[in-house]
Protein backbone atom coordinates (compact mmCIF):
# COMPACT_ATOMS: atom_id res chain seq x y z
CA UNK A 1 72.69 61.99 129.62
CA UNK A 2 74.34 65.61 130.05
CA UNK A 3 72.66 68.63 131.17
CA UNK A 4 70.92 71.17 128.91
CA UNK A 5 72.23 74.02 130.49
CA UNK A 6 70.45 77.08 129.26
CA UNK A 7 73.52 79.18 128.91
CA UNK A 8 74.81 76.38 126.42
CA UNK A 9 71.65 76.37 124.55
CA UNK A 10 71.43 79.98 124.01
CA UNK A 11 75.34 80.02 122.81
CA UNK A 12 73.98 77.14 120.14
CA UNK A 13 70.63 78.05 119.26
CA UNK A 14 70.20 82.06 119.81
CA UNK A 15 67.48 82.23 116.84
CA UNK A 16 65.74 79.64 118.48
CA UNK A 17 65.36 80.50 122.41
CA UNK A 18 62.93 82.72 124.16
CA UNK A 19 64.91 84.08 127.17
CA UNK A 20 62.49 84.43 130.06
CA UNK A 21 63.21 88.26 132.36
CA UNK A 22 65.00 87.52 134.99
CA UNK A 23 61.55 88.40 137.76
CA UNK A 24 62.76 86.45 140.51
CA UNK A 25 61.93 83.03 139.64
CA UNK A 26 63.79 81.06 142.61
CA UNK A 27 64.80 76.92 142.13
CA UNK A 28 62.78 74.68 144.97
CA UNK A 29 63.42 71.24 143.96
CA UNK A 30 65.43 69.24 144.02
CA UNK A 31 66.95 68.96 140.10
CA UNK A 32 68.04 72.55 139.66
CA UNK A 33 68.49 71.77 135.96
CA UNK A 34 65.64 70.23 134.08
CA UNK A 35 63.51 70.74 130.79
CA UNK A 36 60.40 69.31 128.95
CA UNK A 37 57.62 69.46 126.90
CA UNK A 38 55.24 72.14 128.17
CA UNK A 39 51.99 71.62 129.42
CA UNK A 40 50.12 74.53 130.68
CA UNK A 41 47.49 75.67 133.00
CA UNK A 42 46.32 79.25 134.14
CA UNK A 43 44.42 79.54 137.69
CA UNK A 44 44.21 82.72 140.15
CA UNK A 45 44.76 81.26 144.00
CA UNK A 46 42.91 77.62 143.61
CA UNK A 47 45.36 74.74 142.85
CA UNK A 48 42.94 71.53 142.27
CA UNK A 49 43.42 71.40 138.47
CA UNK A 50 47.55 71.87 139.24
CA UNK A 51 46.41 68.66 141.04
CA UNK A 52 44.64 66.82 138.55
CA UNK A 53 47.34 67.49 135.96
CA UNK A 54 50.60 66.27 138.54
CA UNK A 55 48.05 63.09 138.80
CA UNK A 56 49.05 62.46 135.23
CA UNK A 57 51.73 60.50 133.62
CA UNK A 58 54.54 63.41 132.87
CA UNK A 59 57.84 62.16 131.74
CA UNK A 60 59.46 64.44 129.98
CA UNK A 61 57.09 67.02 130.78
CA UNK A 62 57.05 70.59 132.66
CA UNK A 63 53.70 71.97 134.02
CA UNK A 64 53.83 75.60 133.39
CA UNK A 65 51.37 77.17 136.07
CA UNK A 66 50.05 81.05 135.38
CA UNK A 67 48.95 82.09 139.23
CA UNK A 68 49.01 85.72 138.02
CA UNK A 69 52.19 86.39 140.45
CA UNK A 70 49.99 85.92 143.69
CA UNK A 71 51.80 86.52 146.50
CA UNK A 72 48.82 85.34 148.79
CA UNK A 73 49.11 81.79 149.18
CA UNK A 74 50.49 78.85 147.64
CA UNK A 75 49.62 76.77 144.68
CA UNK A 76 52.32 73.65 145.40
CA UNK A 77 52.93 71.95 148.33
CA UNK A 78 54.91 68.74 149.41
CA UNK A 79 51.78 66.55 148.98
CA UNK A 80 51.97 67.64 144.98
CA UNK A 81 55.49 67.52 144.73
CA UNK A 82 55.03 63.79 145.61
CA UNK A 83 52.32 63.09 143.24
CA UNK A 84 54.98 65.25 140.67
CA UNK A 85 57.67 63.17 141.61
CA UNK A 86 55.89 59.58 141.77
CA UNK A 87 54.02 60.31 138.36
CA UNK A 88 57.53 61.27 136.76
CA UNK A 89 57.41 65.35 136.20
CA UNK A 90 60.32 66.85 135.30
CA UNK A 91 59.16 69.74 136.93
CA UNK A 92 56.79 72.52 137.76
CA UNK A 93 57.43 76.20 136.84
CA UNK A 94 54.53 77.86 139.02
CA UNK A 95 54.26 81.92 138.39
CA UNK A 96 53.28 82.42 142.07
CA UNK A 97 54.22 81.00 145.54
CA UNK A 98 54.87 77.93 146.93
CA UNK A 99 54.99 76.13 150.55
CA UNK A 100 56.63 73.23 152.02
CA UNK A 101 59.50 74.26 150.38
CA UNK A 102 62.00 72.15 153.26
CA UNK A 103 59.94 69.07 151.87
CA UNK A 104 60.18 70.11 148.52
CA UNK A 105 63.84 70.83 148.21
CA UNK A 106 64.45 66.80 149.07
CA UNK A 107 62.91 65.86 145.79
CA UNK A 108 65.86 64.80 144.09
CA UNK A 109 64.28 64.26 140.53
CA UNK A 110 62.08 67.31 140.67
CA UNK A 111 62.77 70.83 139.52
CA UNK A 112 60.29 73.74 140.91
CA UNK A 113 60.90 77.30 140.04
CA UNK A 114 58.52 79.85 141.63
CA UNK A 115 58.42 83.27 142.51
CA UNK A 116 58.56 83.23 146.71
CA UNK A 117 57.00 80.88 149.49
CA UNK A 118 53.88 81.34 151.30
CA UNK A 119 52.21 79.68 154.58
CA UNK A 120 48.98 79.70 152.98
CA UNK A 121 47.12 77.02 150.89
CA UNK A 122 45.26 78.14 148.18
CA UNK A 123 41.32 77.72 147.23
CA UNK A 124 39.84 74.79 146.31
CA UNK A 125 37.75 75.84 143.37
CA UNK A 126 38.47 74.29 140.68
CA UNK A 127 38.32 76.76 138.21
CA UNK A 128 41.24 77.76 135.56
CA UNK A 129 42.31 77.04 132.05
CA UNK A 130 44.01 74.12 130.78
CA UNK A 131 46.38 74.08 127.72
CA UNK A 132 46.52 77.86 126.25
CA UNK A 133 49.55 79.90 125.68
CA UNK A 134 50.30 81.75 128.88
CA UNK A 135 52.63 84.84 129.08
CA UNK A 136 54.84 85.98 131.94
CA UNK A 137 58.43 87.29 132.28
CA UNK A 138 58.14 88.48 128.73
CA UNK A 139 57.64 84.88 127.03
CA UNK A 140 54.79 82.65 125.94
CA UNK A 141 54.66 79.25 127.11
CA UNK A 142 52.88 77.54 124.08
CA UNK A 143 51.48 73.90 125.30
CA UNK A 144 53.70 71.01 123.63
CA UNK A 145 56.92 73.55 122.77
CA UNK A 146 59.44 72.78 125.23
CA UNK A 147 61.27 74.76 128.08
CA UNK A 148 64.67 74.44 129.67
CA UNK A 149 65.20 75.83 133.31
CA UNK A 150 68.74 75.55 135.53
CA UNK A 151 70.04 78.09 138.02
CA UNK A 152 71.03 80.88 135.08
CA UNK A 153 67.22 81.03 133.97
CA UNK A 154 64.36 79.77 131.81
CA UNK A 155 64.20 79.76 127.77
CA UNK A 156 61.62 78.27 125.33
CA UNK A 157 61.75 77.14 121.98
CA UNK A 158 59.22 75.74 119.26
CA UNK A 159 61.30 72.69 118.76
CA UNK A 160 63.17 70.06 120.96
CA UNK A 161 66.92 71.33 121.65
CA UNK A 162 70.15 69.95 121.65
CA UNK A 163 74.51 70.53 121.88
């Protein structure tokens, strides 16, 4: 199957895309290029339900994680990134940090975009919200729209895209 690459996608489909700012969203995994159906969750520096969702079946799917731009700890480590990669994410977009990003990068299958890395784990409350629209870098991520991500950026659209 080809890539989607999101500069291709916003050449066919320009009415269509939400272009994500460019805020410093770095690639982690391994798959720089990779896309889905969103899911969504929205938690401040705890990461349990980011671990009850990766626990999930989730081909074909991206978890879109709101950390409110933390830079004070993590919400993804390796440990989730091989519950991601054995339950069949296509990836994780996580608007905060990460760790274990050595680990991470060796995931072949898995693409992770975040903002930085951090040493620290996060909280273990598990507190949040599950499937609502979130908003950062100037787009919603609406649960069950979909959302293509390579090394030029991140775009969203209502409906399932293709060249």
């Amino acid at each position: 199957m080809a890539e989607l690459r999101t500069t291709d996608l916003c050449d066919a489909h320009p009415d269509k895309v939400q272009v994500a700012e460019p805020i410093g969203f770095k690639d982690y995994g391994g798959n720089k290029c990779f896309n889905g159906k969103i899911v969504t969750l929205k938690c401040f520096e705890n990461n349990p339900l980011v671990r009850q969702y990766l626990e999930k079946e989730g081909e074909g799917k991206v978890l879109v994680v709101d950390g409110g731009g933390s830079m004070r700890c993590a919400m993804l480590g390796d440990m989730l990134g091989d519950i991601a990669v054995k339950n069949k994410w296509s990836g994780i977009i996580i608007y905060g940090c990460i760790r274990d990003s050595a680990a991470i990068a060796k995931l072949s299958s898995l693409g992770v975009k975040a903002l930085n890395t951090h040493p620290m784990k996060s909280s273990k409350k598990t507190e949040g919200q599950e499937n609502i629209t979130v908003r950062f870098a100037g787009v919603n991520f609406v649960p069950d729209e979909y959302v293509y991500c390579d090394e030029d950026g991140i775009i969203v659209s209502k409906e399932k895209l293709s060249l």
